[in-house]
C-alpha atoms as a PDB file:
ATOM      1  CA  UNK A   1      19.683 -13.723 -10.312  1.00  0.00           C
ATOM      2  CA  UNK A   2      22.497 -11.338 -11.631  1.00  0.00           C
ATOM      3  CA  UNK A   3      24.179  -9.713  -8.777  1.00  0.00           C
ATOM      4  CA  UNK A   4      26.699  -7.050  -9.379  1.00  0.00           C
ATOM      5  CA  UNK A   5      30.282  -5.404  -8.001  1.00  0.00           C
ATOM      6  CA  UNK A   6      30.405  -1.864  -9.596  1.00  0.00           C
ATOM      7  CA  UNK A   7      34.278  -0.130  -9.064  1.00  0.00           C
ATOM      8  CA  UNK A   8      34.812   3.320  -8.629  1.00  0.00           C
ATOM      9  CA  UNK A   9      37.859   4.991  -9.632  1.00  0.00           C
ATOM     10  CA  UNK A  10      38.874   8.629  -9.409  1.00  0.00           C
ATOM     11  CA  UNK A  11      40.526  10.241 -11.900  1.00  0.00           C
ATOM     12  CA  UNK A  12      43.663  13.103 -10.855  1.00  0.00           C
ATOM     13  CA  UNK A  13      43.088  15.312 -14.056  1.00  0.00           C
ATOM     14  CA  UNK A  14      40.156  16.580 -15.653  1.00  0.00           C
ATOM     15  CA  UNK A  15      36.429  15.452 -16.540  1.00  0.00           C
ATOM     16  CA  UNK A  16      37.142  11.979 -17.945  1.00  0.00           C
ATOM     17  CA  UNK A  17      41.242  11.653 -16.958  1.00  0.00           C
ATOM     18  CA  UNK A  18      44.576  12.463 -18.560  1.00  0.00           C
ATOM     19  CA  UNK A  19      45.386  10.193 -21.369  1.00  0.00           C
ATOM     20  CA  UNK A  20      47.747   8.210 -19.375  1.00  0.00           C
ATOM     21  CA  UNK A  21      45.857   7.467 -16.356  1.00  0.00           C
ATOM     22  CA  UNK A  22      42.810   5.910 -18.971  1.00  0.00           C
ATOM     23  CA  UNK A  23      45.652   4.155 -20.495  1.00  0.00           C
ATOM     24  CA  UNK A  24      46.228   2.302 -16.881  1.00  0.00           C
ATOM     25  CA  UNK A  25      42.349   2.174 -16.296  1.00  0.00           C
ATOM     26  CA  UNK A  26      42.242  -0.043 -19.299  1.00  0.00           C
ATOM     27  CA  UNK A  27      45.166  -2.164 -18.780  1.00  0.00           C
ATOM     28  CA  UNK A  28      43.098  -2.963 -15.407  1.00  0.00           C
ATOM     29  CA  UNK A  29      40.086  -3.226 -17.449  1.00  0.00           C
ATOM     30  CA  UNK A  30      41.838  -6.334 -19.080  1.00  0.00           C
ATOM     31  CA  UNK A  31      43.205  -7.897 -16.068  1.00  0.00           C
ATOM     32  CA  UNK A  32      39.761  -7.804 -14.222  1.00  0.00           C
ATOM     33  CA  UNK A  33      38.311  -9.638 -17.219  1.00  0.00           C
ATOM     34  CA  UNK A  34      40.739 -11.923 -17.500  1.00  0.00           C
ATOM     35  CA  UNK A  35      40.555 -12.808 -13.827  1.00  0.00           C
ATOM     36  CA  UNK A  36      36.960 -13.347 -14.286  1.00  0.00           C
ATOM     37  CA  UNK A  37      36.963 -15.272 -16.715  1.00  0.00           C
ATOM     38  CA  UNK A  38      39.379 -17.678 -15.453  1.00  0.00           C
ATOM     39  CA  UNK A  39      37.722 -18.070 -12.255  1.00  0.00           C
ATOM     40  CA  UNK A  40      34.178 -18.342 -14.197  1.00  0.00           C
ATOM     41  CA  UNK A  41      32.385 -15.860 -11.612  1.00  0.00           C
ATOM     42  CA  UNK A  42      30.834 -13.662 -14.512  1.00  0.00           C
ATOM     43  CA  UNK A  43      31.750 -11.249 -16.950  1.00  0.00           C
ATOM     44  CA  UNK A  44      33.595  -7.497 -17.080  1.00  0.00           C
ATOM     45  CA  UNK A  45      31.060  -6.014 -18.395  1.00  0.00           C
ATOM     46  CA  UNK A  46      32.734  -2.206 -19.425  1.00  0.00           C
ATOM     47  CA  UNK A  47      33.194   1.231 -17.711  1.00  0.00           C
ATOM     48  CA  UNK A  48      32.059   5.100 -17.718  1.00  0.00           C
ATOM     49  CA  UNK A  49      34.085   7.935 -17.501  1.00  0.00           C
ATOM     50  CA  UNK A  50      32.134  10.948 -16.538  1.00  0.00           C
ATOM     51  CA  UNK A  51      32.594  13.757 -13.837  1.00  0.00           C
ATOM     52  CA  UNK A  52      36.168  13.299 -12.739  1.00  0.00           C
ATOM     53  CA  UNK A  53      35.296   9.286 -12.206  1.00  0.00           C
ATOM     54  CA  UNK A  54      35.292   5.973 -13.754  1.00  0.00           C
ATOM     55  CA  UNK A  55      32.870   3.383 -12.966  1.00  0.00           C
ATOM     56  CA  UNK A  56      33.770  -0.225 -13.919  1.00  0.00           C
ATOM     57  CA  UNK A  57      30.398  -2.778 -14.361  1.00  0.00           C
ATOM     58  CA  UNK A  58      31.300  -6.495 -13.639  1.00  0.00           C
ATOM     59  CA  UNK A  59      27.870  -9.172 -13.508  1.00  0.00           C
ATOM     60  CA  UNK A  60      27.738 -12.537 -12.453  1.00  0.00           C
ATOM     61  CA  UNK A  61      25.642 -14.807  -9.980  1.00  0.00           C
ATOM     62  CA  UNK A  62      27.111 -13.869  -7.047  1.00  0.00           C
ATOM     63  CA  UNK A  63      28.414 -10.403  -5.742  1.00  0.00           C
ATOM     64  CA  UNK A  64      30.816 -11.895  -3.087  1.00  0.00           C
ATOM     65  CA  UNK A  65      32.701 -14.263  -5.036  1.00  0.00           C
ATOM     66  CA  UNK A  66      32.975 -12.508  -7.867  1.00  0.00           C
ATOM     67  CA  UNK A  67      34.367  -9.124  -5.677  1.00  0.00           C
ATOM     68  CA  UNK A  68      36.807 -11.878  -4.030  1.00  0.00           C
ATOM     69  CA  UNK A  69      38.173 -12.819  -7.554  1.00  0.00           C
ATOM     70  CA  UNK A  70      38.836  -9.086  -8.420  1.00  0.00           C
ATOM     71  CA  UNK A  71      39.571  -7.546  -5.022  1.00  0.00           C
ATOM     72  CA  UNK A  72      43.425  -8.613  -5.449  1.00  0.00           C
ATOM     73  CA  UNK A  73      43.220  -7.193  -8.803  1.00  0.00           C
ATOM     74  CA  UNK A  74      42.135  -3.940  -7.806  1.00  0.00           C
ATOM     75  CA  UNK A  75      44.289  -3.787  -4.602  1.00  0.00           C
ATOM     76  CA  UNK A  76      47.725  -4.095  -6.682  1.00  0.00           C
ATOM     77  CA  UNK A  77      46.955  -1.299  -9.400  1.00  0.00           C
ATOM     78  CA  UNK A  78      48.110   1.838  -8.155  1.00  0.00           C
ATOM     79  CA  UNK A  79      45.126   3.635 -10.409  1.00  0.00           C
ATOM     80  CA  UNK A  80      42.571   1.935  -8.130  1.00  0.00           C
ATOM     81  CA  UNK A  81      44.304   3.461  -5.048  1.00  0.00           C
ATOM     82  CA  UNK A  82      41.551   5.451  -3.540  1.00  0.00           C
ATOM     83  CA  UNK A  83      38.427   3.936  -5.197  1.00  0.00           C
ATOM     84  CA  UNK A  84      35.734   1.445  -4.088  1.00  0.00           C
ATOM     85  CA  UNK A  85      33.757  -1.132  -4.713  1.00  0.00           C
ATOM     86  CA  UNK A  86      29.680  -1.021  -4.607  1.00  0.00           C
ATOM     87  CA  UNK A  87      28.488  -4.882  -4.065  1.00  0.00           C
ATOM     88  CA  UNK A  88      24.885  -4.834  -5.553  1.00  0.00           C
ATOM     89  CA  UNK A  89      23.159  -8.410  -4.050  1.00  0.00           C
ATOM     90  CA  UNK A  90      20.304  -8.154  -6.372  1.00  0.00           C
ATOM     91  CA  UNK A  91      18.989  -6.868  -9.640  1.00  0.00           C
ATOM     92  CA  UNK A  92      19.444  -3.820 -10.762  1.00  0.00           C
ATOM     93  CA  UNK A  93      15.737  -2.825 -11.076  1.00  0.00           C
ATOM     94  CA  UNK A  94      15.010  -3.769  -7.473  1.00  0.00           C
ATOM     95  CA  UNK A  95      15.484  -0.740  -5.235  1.00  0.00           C
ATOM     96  CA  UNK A  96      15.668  -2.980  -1.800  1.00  0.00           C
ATOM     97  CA  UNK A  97      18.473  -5.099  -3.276  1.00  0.00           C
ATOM     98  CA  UNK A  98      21.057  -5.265  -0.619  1.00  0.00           C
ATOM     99  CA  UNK A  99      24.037  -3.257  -1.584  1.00  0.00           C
ATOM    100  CA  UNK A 100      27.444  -3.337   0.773  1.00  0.00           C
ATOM    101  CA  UNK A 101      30.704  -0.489  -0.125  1.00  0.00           C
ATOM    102  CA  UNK A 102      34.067  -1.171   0.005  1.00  0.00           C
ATOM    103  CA  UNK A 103      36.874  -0.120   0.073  1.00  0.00           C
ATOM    104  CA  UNK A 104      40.762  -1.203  -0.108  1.00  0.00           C
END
């Protein structure tokens, strides 16, 4: 079963961010997949940035420890400030998966 922790970011200027803020986004980008990887919970799996938001998609076989390898992560970049996690505890397809927010 892939489970799913799906990050939401807001962005301070504009639609999809000013240049410098999706400069930060991405540097975080790399340390969440790096963390993953390391820890062997899953895989960073890319973002959106759409509607004064970005959404970051990571995937692995469990929701809770891979949100417990990138909740440090998240919690020490000041572009995350403000955002929030969506643990998904099921497919995506499946409308009754089990989904938990959080925040940091």
């Amino acid at each position: 079963m892939e489970q799913a922790v799906i990050v939401y970011l807001l962005l301070n200027d504009g639609q999809f961010g000013a240049s410098q803020e999706r400069e930060s986004i991405y540097a975080l980008e790399n340390r969440l997949e790096k963390a993953i990887e390391d820890a062997s919970v899953g895989e960073f799996d890319g973002d959106i940035f759409c509607e004064g938001e970005c959404i970051l998609y990571m995937y692995g076989p469990n929701a809770e420890r891979l949100f417990v390898v990138v909740e440090p992560v998240l919690k020490s970049s000041p572009v995350a400030a403000g955002g929030y996690a969506i643990k998904r505890f099921g497919e995506a397809a499946d409308p009754s998966a089990k989904e938990v927010r959080v925040t940091w």
